[in-house]
N, C-alpha and C. Protein backbone atom coordinates (compact mmCIF):
# COMPACT_ATOMS: atom_id res chain seq x y z
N UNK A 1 -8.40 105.22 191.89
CA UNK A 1 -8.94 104.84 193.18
C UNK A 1 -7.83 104.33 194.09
N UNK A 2 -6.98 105.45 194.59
CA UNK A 2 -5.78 104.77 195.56
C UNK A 2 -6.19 105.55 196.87
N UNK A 3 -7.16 105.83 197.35
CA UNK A 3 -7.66 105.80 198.24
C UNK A 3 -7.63 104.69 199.34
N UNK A 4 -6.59 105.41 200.35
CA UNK A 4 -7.27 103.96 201.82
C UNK A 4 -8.45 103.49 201.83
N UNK A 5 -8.56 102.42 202.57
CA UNK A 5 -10.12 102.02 202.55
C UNK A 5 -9.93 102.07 204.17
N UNK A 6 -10.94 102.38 204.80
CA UNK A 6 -11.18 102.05 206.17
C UNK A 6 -11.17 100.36 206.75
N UNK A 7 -10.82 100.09 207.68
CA UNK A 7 -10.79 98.69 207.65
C UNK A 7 -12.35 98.52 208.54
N UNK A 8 -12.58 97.72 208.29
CA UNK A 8 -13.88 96.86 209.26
C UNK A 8 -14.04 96.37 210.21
N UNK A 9 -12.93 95.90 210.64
CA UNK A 9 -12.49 95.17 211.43
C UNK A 9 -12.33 96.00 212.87
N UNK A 10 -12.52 95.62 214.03
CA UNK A 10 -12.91 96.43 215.20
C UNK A 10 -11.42 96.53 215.85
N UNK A 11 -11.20 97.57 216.29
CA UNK A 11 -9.75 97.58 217.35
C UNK A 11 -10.26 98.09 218.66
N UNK A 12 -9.43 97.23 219.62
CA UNK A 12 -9.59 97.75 220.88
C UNK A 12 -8.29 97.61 221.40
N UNK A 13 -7.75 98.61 222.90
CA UNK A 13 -6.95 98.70 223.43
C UNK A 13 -7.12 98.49 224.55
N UNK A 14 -6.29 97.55 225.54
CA UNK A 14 -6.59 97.05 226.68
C UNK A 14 -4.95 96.91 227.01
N UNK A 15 -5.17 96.10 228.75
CA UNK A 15 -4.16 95.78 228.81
C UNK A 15 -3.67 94.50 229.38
N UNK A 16 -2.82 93.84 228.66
CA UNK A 16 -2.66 92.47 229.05
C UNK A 16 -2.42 91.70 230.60
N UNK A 17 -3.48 90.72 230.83
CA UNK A 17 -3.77 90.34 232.52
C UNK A 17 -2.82 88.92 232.57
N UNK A 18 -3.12 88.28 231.28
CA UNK A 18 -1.82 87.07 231.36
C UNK A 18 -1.51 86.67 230.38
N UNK A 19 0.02 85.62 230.14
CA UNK A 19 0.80 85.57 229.54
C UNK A 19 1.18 84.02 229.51
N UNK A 20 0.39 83.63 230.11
CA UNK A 20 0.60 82.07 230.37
C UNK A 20 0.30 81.60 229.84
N UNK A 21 -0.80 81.63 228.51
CA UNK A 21 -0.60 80.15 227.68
C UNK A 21 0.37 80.70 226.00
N UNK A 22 0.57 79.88 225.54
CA UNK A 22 1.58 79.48 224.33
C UNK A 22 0.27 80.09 223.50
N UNK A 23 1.16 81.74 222.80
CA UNK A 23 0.44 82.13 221.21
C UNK A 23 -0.82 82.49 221.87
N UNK A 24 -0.85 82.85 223.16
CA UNK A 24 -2.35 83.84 223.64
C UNK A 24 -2.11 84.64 224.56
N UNK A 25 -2.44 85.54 224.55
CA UNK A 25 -2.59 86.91 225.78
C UNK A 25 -4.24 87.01 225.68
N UNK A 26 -3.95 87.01 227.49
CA UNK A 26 -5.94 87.89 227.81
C UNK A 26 -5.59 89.28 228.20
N UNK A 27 -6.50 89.86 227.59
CA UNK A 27 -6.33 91.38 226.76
C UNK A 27 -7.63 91.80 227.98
N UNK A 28 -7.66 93.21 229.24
CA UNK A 28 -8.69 93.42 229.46
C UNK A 28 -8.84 94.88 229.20
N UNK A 29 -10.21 94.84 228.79
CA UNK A 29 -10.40 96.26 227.98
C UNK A 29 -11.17 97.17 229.24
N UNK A 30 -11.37 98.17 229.19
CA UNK A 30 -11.99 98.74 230.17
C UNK A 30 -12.71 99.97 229.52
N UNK A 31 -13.94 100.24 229.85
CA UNK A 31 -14.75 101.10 228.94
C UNK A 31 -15.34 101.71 230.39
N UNK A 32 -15.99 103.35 229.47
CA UNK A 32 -16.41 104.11 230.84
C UNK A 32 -17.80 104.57 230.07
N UNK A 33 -18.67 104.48 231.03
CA UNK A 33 -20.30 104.48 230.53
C UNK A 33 -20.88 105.07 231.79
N UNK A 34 -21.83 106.15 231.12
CA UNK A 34 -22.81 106.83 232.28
C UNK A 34 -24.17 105.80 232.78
N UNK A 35 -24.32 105.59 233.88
CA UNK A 35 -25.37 104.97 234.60
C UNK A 35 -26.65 105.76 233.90
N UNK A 36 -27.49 104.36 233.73
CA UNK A 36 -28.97 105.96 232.56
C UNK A 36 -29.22 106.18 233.43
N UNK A 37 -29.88 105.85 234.82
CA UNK A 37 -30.50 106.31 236.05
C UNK A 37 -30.04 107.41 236.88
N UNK A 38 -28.63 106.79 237.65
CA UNK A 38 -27.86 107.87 238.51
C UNK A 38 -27.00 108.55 237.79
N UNK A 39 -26.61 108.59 236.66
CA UNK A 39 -25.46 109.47 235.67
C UNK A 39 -24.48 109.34 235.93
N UNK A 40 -24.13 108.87 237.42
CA UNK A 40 -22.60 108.27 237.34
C UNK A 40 -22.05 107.40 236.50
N UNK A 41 -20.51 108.10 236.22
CA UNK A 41 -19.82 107.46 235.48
C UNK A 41 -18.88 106.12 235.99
N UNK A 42 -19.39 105.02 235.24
CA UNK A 42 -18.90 103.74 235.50
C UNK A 42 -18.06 103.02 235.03
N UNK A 43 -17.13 102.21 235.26
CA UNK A 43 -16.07 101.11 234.33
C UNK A 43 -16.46 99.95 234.12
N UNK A 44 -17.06 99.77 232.99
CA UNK A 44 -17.25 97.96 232.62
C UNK A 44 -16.17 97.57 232.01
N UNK A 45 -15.93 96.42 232.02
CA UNK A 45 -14.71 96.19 231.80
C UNK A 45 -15.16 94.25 231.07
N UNK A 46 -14.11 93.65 229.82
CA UNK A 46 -14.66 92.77 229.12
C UNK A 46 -13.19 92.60 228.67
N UNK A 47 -12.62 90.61 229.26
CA UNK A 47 -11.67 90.24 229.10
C UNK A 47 -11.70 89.49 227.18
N UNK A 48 -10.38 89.68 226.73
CA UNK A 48 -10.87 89.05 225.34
C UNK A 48 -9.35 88.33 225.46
N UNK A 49 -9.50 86.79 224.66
CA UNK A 49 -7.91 86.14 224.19
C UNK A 49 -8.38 86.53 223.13
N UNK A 50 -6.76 87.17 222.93
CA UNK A 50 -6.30 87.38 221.35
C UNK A 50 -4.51 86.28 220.95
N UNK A 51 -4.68 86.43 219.96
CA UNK A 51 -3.30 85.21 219.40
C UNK A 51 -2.17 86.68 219.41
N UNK A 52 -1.61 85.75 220.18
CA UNK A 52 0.30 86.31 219.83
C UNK A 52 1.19 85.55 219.37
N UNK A 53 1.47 85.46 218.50
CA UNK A 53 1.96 84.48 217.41
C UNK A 53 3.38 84.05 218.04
N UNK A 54 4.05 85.29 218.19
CA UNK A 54 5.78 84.98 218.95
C UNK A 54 6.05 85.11 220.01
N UNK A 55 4.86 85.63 220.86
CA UNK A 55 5.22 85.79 222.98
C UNK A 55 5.62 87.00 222.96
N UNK A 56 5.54 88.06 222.38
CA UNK A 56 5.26 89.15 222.55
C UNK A 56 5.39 90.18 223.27
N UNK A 57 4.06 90.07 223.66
CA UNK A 57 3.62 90.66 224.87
C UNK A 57 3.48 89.87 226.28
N UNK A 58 4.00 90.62 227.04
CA UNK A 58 4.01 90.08 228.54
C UNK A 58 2.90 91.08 229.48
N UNK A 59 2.34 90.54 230.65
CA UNK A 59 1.59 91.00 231.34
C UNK A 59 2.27 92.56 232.20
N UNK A 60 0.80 93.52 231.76
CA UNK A 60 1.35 94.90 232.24
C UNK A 60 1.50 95.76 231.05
N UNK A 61 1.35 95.25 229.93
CA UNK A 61 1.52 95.58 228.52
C UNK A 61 0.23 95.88 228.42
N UNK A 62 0.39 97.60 227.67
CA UNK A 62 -0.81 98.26 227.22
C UNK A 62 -0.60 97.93 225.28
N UNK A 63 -1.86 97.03 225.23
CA UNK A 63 -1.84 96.78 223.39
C UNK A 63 -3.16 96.70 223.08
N UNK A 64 -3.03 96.88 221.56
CA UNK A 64 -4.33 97.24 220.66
C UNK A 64 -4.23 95.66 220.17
N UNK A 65 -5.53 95.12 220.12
CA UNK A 65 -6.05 93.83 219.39
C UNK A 65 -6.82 94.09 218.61
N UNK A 66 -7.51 93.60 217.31
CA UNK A 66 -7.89 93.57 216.05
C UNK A 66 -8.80 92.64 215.96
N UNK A 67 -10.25 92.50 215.39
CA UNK A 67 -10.88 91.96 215.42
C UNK A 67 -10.60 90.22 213.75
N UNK A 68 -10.48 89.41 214.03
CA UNK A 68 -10.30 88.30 213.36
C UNK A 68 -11.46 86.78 212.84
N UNK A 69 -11.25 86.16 212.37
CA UNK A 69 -12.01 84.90 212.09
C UNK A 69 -11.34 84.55 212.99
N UNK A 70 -12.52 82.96 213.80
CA UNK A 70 -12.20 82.77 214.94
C UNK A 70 -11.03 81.69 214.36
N UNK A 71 -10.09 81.61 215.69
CA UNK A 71 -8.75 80.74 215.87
C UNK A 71 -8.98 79.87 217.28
N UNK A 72 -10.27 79.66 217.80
CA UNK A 72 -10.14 78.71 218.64
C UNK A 72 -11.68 78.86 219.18
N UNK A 73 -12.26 78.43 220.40
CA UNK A 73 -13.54 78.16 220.80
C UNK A 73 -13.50 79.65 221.41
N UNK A 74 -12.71 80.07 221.59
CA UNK A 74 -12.60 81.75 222.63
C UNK A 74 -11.35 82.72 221.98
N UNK A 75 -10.84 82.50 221.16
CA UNK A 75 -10.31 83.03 220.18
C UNK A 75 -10.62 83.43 219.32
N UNK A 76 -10.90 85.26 218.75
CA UNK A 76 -10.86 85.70 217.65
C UNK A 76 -10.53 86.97 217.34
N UNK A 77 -9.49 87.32 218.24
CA UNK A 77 -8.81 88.84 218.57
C UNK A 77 -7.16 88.59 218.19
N UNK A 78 -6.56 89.37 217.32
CA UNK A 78 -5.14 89.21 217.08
C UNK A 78 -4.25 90.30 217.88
N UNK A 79 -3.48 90.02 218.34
CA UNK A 79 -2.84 91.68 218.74
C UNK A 79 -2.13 92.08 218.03
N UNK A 80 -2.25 93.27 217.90
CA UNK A 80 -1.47 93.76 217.01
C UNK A 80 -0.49 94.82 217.04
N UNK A 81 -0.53 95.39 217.96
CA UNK A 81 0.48 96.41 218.33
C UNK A 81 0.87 96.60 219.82
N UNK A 82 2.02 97.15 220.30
CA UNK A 82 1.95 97.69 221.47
C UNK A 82 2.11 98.96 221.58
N UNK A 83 1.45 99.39 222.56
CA UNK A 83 0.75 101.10 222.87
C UNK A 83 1.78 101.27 224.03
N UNK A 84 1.93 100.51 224.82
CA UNK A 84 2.58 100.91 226.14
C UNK A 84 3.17 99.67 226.43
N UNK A 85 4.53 99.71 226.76
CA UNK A 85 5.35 98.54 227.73
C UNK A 85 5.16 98.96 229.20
N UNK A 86 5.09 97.45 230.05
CA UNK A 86 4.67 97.60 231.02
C UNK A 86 5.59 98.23 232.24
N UNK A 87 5.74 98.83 233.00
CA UNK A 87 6.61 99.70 233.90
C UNK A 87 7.37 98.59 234.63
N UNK A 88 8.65 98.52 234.90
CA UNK A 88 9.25 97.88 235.88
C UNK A 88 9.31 98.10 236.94
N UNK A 89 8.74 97.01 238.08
CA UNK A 89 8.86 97.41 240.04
C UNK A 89 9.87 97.13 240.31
């Protein structure tokens, strides 16, 4: 049985809005959903803090967060990778 196991644990990819507190990034995810009524297609969108253990990630940063046991009253998302560094102006 050396089979992967699927993990359980939920991932989402968003992209980081701030960078300002110590060992947290707010991560905003953005999802696209058809209206049931008019069928237009819409963006909801759902901010999450996840823990960044070493400062990481900075704002403008496209990263995947991982679903966790909670680490604070609004904390329970880890990040875990980066997908995209953010472009320089």
């Amino acid at each position: 049985m050396t089979e992967a196991k699927k993990s359980l644990k939920r991932t989402l990819i968003g992209k980081v809005v701030s960078d300002k507190r110590e060992k947290t990034v707010t991560v905003l995810v953005e999802r696209r959903v058809k209206h049931p009524i008019y069928d237009k297609i819409m963006i909801k969108s759902s901010k999450y803090h996840a823990h960044d253990e070493n400062g990481e990630y900075n704002t403008g940063d496209t990263i995947e967060i991982t679903e966790s046991r909670p680490l604070s009253k609004t904390k329970n998302w880890v990040a875990t990778r980066l997908v995209q560094k953010a472009a320089l102006v």
